[in-house]
PDB file of N, CA and C in Angstrom:
ATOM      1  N   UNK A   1      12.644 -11.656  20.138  1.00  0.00           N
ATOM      2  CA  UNK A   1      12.030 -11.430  18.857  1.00  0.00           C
ATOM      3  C   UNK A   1      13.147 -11.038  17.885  1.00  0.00           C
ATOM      4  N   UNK A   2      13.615 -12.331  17.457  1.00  0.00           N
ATOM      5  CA  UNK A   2      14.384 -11.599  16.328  1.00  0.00           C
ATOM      6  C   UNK A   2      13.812 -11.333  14.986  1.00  0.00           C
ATOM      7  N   UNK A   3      14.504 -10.317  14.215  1.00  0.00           N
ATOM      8  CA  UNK A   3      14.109  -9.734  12.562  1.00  0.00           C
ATOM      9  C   UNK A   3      15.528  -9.136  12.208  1.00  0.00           C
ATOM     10  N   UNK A   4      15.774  -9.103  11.265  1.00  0.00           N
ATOM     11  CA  UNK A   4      16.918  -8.892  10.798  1.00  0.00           C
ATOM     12  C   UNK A   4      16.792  -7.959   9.385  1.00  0.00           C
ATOM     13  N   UNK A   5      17.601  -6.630   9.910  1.00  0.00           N
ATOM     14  CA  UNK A   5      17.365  -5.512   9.397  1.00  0.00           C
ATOM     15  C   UNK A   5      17.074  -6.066   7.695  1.00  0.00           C
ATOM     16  N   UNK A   6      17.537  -6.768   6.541  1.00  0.00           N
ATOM     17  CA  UNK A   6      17.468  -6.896   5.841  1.00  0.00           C
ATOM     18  C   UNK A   6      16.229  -7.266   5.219  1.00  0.00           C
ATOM     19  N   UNK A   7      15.573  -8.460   5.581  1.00  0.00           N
ATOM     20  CA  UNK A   7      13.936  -8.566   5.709  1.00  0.00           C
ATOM     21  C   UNK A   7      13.269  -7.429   5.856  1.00  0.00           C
ATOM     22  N   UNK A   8      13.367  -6.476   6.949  1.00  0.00           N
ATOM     23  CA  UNK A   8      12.960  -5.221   7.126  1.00  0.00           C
ATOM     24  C   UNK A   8      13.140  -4.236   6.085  1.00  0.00           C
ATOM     25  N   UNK A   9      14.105  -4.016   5.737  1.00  0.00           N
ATOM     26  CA  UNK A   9      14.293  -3.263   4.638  1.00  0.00           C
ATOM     27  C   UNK A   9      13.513  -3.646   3.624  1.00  0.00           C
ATOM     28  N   UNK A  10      13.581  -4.807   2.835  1.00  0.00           N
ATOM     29  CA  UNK A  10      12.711  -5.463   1.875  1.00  0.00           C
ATOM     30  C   UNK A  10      11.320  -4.722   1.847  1.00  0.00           C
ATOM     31  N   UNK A  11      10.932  -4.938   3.127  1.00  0.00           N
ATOM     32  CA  UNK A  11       9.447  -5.183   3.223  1.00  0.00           C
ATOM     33  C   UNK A  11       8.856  -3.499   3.171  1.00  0.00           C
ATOM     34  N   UNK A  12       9.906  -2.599   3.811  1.00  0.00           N
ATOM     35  CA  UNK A  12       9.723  -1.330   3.734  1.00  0.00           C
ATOM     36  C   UNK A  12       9.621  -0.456   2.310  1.00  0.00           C
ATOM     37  N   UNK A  13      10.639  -0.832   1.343  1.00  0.00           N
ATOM     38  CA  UNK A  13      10.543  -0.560   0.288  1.00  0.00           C
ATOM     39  C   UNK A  13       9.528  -1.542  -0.673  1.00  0.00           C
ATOM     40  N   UNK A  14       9.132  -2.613  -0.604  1.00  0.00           N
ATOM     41  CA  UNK A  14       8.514  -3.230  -1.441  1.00  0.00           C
ATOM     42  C   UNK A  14       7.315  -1.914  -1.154  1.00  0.00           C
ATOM     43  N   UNK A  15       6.936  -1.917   0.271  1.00  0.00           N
ATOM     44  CA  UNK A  15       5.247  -1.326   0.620  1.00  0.00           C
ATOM     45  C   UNK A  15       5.622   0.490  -0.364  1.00  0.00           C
ATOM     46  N   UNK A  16       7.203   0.672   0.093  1.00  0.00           N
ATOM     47  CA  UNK A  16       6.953   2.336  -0.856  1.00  0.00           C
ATOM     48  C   UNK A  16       6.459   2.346  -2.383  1.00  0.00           C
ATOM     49  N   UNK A  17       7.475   1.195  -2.529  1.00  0.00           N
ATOM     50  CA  UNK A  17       7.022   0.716  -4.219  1.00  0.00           C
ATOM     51  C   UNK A  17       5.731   0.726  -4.632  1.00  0.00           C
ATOM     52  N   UNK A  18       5.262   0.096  -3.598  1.00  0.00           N
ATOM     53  CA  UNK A  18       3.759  -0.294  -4.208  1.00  0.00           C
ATOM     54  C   UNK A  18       3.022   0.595  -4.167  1.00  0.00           C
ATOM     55  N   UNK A  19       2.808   1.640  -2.658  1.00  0.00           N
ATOM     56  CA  UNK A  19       2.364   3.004  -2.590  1.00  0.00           C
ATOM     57  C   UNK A  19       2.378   3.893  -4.685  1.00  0.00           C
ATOM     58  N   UNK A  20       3.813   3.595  -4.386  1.00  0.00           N
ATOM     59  CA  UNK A  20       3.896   4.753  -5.541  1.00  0.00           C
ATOM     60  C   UNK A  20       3.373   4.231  -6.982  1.00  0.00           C
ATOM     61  N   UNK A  21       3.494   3.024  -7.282  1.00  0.00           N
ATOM     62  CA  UNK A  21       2.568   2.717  -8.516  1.00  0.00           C
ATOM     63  C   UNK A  21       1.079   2.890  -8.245  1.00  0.00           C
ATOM     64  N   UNK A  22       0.692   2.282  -6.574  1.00  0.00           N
ATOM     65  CA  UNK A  22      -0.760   2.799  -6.728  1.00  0.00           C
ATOM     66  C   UNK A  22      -1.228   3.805  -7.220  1.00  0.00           C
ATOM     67  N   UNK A  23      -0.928   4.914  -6.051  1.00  0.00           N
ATOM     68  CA  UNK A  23      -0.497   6.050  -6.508  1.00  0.00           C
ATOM     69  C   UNK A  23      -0.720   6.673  -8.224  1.00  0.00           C
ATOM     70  N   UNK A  24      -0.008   6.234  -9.150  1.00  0.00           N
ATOM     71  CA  UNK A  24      -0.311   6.048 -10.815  1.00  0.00           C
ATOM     72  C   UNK A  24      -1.255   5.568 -11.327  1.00  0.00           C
ATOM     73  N   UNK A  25      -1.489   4.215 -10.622  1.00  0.00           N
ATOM     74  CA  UNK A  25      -2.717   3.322 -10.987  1.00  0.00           C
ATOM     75  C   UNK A  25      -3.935   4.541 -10.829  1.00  0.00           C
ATOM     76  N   UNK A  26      -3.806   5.231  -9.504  1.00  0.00           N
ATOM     77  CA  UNK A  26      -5.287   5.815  -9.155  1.00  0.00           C
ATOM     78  C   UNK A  26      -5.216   7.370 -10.611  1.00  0.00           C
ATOM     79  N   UNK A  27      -3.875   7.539 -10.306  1.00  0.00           N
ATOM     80  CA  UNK A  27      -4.041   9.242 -11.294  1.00  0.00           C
ATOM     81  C   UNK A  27      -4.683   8.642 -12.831  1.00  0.00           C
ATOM     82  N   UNK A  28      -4.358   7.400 -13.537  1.00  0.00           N
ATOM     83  CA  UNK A  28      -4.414   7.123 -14.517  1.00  0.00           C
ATOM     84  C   UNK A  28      -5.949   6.513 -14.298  1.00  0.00           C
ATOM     85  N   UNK A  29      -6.804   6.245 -13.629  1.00  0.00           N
ATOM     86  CA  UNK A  29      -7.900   6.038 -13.541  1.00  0.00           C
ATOM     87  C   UNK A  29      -8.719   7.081 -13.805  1.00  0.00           C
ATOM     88  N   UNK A  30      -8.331   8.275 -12.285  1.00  0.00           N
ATOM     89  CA  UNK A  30      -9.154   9.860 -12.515  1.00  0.00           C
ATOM     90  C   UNK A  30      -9.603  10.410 -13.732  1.00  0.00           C
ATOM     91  N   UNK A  31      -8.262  10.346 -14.382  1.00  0.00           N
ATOM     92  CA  UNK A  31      -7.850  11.087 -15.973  1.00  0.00           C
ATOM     93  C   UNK A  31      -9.433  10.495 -16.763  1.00  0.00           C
ATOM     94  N   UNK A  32      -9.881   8.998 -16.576  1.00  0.00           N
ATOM     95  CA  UNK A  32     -10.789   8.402 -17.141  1.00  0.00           C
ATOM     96  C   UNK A  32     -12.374   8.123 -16.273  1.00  0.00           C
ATOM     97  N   UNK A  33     -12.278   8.428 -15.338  1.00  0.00           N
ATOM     98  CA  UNK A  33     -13.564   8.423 -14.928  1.00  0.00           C
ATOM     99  C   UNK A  33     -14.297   9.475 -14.656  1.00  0.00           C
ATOM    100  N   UNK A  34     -15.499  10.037 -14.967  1.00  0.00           N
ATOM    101  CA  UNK A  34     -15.723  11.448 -14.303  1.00  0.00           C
ATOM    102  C   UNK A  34     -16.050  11.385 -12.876  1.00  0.00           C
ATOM    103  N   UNK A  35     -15.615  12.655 -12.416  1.00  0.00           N
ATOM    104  CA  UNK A  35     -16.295  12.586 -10.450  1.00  0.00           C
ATOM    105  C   UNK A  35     -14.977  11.797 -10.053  1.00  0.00           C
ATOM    106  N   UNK A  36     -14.300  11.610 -10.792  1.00  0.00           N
ATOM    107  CA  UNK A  36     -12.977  10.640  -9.775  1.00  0.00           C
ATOM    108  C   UNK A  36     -11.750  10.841  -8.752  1.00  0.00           C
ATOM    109  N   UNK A  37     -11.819  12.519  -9.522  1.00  0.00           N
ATOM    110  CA  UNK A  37     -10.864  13.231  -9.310  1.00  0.00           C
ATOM    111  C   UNK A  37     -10.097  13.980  -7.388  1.00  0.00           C
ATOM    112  N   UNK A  38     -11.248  14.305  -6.805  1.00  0.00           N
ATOM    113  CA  UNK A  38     -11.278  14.587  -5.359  1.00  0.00           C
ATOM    114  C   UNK A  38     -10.614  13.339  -4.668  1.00  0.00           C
ATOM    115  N   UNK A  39     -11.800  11.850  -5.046  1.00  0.00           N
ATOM    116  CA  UNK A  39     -11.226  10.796  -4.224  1.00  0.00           C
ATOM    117  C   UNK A  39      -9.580  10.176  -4.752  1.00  0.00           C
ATOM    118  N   UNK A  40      -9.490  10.860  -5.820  1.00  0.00           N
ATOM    119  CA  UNK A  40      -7.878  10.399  -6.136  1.00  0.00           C
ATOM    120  C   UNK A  40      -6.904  10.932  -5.331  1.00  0.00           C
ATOM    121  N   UNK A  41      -7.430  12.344  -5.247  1.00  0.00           N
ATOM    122  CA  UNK A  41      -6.599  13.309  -4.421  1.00  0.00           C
ATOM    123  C   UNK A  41      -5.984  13.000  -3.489  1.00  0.00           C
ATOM    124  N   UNK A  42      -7.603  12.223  -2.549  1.00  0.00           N
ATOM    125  CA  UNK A  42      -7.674  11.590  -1.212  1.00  0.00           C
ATOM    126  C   UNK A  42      -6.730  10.373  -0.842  1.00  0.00           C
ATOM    127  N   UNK A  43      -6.941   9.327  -1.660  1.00  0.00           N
ATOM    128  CA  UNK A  43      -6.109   8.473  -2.370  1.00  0.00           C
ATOM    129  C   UNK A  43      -4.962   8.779  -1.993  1.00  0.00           C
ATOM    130  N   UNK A  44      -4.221   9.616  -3.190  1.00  0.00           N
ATOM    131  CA  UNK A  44      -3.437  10.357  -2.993  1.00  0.00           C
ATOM    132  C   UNK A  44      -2.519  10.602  -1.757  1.00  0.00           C
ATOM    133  N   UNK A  45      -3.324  11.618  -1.288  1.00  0.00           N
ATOM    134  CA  UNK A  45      -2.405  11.850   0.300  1.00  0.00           C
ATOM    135  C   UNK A  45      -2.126  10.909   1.132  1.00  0.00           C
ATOM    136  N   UNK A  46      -3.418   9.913   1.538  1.00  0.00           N
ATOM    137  CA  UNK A  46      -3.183   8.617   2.324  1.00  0.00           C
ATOM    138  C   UNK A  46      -1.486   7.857   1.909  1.00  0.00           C
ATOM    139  N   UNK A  47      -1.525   7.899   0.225  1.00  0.00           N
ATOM    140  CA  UNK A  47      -0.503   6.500   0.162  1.00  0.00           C
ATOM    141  C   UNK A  47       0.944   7.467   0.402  1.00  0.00           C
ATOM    142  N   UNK A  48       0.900   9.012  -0.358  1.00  0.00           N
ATOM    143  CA  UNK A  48       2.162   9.893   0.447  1.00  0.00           C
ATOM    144  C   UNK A  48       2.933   9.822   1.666  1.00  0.00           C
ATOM    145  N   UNK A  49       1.531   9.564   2.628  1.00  0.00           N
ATOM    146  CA  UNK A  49       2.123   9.341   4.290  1.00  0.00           C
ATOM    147  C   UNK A  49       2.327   7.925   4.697  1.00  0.00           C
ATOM    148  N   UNK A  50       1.866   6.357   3.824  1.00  0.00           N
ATOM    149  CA  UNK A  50       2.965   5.611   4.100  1.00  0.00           C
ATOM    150  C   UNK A  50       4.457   5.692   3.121  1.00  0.00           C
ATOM    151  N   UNK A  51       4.177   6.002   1.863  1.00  0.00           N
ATOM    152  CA  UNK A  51       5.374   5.816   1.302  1.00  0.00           C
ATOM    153  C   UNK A  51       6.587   6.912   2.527  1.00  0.00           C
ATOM    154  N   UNK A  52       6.224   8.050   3.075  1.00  0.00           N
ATOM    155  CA  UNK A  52       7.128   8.922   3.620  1.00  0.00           C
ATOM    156  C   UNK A  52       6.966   7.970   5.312  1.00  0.00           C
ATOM    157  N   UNK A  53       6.047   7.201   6.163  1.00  0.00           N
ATOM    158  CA  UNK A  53       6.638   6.279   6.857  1.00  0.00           C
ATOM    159  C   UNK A  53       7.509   5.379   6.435  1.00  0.00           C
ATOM    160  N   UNK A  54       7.174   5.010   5.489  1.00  0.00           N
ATOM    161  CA  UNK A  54       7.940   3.834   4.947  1.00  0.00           C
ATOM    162  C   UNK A  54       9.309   4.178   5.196  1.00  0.00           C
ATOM    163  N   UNK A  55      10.054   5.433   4.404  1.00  0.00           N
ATOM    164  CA  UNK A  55      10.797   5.918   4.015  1.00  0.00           C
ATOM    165  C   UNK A  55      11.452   6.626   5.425  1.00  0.00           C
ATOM    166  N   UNK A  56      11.006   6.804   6.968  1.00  0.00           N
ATOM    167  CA  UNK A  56      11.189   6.962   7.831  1.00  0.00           C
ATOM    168  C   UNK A  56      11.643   5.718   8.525  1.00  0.00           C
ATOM    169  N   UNK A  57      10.772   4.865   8.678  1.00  0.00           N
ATOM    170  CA  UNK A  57      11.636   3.266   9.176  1.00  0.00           C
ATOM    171  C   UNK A  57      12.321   2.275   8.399  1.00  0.00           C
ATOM    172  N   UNK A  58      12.253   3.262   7.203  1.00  0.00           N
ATOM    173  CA  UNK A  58      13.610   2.183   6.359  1.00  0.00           C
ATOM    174  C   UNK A  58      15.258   2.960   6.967  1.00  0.00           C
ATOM    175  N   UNK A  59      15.130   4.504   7.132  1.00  0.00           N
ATOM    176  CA  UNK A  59      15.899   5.147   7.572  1.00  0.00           C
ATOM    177  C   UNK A  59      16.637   4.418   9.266  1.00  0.00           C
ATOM    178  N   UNK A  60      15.574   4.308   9.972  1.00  0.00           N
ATOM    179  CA  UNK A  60      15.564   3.854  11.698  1.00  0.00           C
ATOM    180  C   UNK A  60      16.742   2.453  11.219  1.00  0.00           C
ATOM    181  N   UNK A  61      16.150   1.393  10.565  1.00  0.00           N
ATOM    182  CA  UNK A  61      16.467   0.013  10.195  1.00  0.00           C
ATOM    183  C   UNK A  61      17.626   0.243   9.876  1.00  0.00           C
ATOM    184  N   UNK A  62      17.867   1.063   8.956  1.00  0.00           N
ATOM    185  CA  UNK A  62      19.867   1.345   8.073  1.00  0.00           C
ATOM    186  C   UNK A  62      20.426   1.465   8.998  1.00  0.00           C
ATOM    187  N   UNK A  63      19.947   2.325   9.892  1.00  0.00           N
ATOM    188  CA  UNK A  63      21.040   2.905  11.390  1.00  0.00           C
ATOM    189  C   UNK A  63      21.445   1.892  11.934  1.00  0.00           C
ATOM    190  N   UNK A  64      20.817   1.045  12.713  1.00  0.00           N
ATOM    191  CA  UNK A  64      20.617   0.153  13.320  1.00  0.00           C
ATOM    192  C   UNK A  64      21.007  -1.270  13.023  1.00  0.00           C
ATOM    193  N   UNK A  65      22.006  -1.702  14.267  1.00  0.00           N
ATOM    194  CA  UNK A  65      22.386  -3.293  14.016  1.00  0.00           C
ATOM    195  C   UNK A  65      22.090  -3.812  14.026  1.00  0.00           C
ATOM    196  N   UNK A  66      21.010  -4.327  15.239  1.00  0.00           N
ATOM    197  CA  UNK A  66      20.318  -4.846  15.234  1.00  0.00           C
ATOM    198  C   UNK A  66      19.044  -4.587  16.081  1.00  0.00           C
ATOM    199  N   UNK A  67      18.224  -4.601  14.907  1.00  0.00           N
ATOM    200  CA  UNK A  67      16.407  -3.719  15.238  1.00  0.00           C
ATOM    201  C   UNK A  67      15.650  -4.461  16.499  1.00  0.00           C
ATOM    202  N   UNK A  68      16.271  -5.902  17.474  1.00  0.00           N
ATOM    203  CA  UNK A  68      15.787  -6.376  18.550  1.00  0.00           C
ATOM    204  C   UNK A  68      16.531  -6.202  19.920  1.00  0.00           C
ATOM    205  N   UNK A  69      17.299  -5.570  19.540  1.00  0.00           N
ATOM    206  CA  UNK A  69      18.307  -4.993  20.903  1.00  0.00           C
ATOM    207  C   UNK A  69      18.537  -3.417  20.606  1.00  0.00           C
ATOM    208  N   UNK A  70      18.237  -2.611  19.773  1.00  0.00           N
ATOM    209  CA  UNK A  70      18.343  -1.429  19.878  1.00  0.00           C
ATOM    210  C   UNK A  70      17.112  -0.794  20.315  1.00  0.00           C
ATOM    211  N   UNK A  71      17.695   0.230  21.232  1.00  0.00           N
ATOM    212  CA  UNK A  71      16.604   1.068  22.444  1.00  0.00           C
ATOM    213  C   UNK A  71      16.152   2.102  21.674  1.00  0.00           C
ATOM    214  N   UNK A  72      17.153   2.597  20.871  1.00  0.00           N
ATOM    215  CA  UNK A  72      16.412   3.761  19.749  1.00  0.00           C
ATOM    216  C   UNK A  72      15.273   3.390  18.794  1.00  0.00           C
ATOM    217  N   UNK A  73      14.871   1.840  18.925  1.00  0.00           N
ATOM    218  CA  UNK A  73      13.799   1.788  17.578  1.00  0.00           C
ATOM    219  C   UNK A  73      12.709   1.309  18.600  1.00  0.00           C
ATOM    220  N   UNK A  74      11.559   2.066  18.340  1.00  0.00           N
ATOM    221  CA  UNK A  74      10.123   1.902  18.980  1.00  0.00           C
ATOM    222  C   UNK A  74       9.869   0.459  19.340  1.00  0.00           C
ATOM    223  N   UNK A  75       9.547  -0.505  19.899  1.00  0.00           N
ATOM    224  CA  UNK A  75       9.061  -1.749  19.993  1.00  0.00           C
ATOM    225  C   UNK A  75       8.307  -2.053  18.967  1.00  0.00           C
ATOM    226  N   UNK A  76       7.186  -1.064  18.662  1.00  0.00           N
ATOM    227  CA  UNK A  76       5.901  -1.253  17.976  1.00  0.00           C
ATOM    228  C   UNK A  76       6.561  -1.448  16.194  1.00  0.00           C
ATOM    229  N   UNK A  77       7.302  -0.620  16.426  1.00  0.00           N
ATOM    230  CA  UNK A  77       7.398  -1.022  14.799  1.00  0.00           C
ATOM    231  C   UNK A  77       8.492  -2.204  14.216  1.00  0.00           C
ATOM    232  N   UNK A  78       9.248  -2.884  15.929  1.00  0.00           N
ATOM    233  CA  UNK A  78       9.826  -4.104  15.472  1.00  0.00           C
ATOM    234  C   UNK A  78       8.985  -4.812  15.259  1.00  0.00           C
ATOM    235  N   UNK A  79       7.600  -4.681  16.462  1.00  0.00           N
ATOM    236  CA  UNK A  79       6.622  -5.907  16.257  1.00  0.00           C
ATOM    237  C   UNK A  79       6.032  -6.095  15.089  1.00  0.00           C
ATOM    238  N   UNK A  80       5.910  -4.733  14.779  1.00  0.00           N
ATOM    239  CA  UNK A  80       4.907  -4.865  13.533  1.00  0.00           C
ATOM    240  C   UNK A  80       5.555  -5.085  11.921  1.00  0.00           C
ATOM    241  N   UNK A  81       7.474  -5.132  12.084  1.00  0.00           N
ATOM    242  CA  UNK A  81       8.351  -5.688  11.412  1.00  0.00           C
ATOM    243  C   UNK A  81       8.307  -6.977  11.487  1.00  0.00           C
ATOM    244  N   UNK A  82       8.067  -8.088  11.900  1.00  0.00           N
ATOM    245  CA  UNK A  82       7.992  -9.306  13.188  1.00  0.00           C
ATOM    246  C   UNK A  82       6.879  -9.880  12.527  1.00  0.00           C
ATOM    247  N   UNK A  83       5.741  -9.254  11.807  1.00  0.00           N
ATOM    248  CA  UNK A  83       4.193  -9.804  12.365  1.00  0.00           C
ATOM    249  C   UNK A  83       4.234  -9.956  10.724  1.00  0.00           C
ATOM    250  N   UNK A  84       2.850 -10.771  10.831  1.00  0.00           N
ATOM    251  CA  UNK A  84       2.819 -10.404   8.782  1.00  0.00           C
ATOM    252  C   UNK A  84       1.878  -9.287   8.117  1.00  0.00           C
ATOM    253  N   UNK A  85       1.975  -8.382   8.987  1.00  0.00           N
ATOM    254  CA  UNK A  85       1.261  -7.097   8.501  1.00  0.00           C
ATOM    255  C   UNK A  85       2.063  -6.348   7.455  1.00  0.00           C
ATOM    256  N   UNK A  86       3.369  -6.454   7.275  1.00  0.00           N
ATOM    257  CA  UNK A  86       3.677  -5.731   6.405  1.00  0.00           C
ATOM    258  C   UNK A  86       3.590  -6.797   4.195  1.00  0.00           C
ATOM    259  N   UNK A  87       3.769  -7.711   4.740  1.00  0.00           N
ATOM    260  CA  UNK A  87       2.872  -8.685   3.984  1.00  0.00           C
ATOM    261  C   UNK A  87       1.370  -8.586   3.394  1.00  0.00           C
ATOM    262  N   UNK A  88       0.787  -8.036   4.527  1.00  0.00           N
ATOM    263  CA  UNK A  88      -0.753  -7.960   4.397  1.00  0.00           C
ATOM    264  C   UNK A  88      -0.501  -6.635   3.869  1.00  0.00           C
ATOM    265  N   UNK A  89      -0.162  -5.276   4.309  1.00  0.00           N
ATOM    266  CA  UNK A  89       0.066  -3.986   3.604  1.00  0.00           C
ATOM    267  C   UNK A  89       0.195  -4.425   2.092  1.00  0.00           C
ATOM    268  N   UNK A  90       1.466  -4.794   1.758  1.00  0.00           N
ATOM    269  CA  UNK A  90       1.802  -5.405   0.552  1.00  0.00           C
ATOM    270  C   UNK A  90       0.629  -5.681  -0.227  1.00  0.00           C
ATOM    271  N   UNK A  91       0.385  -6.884  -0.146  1.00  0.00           N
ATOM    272  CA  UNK A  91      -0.734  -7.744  -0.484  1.00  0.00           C
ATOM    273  C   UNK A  91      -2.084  -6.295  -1.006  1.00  0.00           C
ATOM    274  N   UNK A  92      -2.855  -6.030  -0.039  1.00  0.00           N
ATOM    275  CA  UNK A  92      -3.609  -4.864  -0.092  1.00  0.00           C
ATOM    276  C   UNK A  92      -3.288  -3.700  -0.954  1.00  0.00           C
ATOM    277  N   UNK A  93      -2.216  -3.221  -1.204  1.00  0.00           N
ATOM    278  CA  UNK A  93      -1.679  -2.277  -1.959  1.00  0.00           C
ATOM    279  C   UNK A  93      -1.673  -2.720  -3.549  1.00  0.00           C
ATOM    280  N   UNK A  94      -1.170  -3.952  -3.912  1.00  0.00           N
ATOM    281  CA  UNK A  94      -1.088  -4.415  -5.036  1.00  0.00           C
ATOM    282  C   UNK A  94      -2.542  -4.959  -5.554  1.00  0.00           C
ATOM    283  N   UNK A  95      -3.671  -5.676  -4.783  1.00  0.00           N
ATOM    284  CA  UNK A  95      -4.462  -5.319  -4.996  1.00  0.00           C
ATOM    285  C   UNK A  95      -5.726  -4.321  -5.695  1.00  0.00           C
ATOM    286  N   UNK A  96      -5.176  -3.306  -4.572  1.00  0.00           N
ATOM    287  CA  UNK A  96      -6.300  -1.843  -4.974  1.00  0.00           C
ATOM    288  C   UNK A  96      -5.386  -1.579  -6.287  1.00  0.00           C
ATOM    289  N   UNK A  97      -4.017  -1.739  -6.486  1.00  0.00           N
ATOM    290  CA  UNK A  97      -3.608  -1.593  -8.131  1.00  0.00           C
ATOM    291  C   UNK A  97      -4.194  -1.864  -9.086  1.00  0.00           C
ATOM    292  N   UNK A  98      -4.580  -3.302  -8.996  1.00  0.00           N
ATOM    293  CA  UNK A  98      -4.780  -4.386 -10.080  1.00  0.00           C
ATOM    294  C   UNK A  98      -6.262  -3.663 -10.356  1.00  0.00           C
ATOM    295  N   UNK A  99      -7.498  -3.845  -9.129  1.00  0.00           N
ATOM    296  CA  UNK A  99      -8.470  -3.194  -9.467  1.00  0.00           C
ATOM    297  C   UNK A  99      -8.295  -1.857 -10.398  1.00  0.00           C
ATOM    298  N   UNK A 100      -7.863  -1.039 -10.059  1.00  0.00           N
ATOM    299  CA  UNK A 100      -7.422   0.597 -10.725  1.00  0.00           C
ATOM    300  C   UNK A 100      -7.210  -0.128 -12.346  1.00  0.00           C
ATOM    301  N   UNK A 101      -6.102  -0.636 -12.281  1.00  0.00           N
ATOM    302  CA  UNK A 101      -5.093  -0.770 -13.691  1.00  0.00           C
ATOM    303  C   UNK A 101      -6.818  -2.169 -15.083  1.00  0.00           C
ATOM    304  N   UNK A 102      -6.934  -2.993 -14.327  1.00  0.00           N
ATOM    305  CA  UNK A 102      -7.769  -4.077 -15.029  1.00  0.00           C
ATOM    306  C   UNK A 102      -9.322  -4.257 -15.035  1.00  0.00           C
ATOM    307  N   UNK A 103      -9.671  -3.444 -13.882  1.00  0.00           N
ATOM    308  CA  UNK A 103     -11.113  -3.455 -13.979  1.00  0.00           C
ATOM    309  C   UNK A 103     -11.558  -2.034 -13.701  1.00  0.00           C
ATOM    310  N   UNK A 104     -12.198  -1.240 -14.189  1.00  0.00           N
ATOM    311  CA  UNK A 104     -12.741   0.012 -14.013  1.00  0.00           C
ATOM    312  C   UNK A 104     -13.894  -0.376 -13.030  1.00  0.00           C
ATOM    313  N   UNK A 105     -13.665   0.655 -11.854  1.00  0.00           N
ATOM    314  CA  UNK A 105     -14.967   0.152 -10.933  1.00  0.00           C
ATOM    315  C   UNK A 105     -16.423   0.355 -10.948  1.00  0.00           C
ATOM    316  N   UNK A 106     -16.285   0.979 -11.695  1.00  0.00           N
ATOM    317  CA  UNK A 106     -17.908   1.410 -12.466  1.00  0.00           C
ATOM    318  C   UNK A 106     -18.418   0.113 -12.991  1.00  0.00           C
ATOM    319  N   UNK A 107     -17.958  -0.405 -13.740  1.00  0.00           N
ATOM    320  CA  UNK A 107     -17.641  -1.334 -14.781  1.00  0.00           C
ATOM    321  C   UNK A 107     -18.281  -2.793 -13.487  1.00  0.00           C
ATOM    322  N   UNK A 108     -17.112  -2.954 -12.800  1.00  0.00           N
ATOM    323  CA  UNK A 108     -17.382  -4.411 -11.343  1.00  0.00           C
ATOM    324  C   UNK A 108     -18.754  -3.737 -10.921  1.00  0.00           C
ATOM    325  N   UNK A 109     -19.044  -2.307 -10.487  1.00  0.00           N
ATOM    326  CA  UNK A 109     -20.244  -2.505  -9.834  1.00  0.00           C
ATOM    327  C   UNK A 109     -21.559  -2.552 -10.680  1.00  0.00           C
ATOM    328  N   UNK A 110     -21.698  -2.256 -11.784  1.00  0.00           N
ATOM    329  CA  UNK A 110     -22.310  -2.693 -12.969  1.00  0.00           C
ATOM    330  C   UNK A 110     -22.532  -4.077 -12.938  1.00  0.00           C
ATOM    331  N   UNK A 111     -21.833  -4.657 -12.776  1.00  0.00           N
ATOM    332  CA  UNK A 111     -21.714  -6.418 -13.021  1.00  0.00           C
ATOM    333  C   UNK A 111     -22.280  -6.624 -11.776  1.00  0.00           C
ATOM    334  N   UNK A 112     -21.940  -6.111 -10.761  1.00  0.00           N
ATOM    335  CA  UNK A 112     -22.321  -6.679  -9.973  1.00  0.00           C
ATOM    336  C   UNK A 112     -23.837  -6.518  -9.599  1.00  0.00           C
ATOM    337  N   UNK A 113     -24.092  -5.347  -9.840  1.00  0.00           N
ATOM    338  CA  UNK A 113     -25.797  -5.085  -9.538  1.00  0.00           C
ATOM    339  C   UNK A 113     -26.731  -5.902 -10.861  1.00  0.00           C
ATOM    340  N   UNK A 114     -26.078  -6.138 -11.757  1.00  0.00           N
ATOM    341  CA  UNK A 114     -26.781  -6.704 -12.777  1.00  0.00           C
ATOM    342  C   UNK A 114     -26.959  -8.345 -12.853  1.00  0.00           C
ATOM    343  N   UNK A 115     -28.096  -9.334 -12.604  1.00  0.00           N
ATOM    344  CA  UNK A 115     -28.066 -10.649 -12.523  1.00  0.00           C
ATOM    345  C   UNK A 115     -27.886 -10.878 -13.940  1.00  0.00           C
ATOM    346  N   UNK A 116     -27.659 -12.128 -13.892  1.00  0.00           N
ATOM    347  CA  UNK A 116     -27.843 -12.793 -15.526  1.00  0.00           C
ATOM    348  C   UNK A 116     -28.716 -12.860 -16.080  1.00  0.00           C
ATOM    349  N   UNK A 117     -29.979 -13.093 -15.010  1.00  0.00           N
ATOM    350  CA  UNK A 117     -31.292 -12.880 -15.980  1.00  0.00           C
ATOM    351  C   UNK A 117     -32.103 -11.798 -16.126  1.00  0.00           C
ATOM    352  N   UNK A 118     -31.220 -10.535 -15.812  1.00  0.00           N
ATOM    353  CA  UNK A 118     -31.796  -9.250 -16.358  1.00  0.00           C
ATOM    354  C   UNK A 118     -31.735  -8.728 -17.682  1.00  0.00           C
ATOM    355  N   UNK A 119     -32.503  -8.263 -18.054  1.00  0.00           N
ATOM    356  CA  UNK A 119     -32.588  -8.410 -19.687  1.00  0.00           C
ATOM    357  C   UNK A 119     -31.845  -6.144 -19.685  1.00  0.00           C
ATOM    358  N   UNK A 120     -31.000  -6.229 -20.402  1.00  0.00           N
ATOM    359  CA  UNK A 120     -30.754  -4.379 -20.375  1.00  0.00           C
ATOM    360  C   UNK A 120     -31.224  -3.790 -21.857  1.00  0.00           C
TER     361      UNK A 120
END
């Protein structure tokens, strides 16, 4: 299984990146929705503990020559360097942004419970 620390790296910091604008996306939502505030919090802590994984196996990866022959790096997180989950992380993260930043969710579930031929 090869991966090559550089790809790895990429993919580690793209996912911190994205953590941390979410992250903004959600505080700059709270500020505007009422009741928002707890689940931001929540929010919150979740994306802290990947950006600080992140920021733990970007550390492992720097060390390291190469992340498929070194005994010091877990298997699991070459595989999961290897796989397109950190892609899919990605993907998912920028996502729940876009929602936060372009559509207020009040707003989508409004639309959504409402047919066209309901008269308001």
């Amino acid at each position: 299984m090869a991966i090559y620390n550089d790809s790895a790296a990429v993919s580690l910091v793209k996912i911190a990146k994205a953590s941390q604008q979410l992250i903004a996306a959600a505080s700059t939502y709270a500020k505007t929705v009422k009741h928002a505030r707890k689940s931001q919090i929540q929010l919150e802590g979740q994306l802290q503990r990947i950006v600080a994984a992140s920021n733990l196996a970007l550390g492992a990866v720097n060390k390291s020559s190469s992340l498929s022959d070194d005994p010091h790096i877990d298997r699991r997180l070459v595989e999961w360097l290897s796989s397109n989950e950190p892609q899919n992380c990605f993907d998912t993260l920028k996502v729940m942004e876009k929602l936060l930043k372009d559509r207020p969710l009040a707003r989508q579930f409004f639309i959504l419970s409402v047919s066209k031929d309901d008269k308001i």
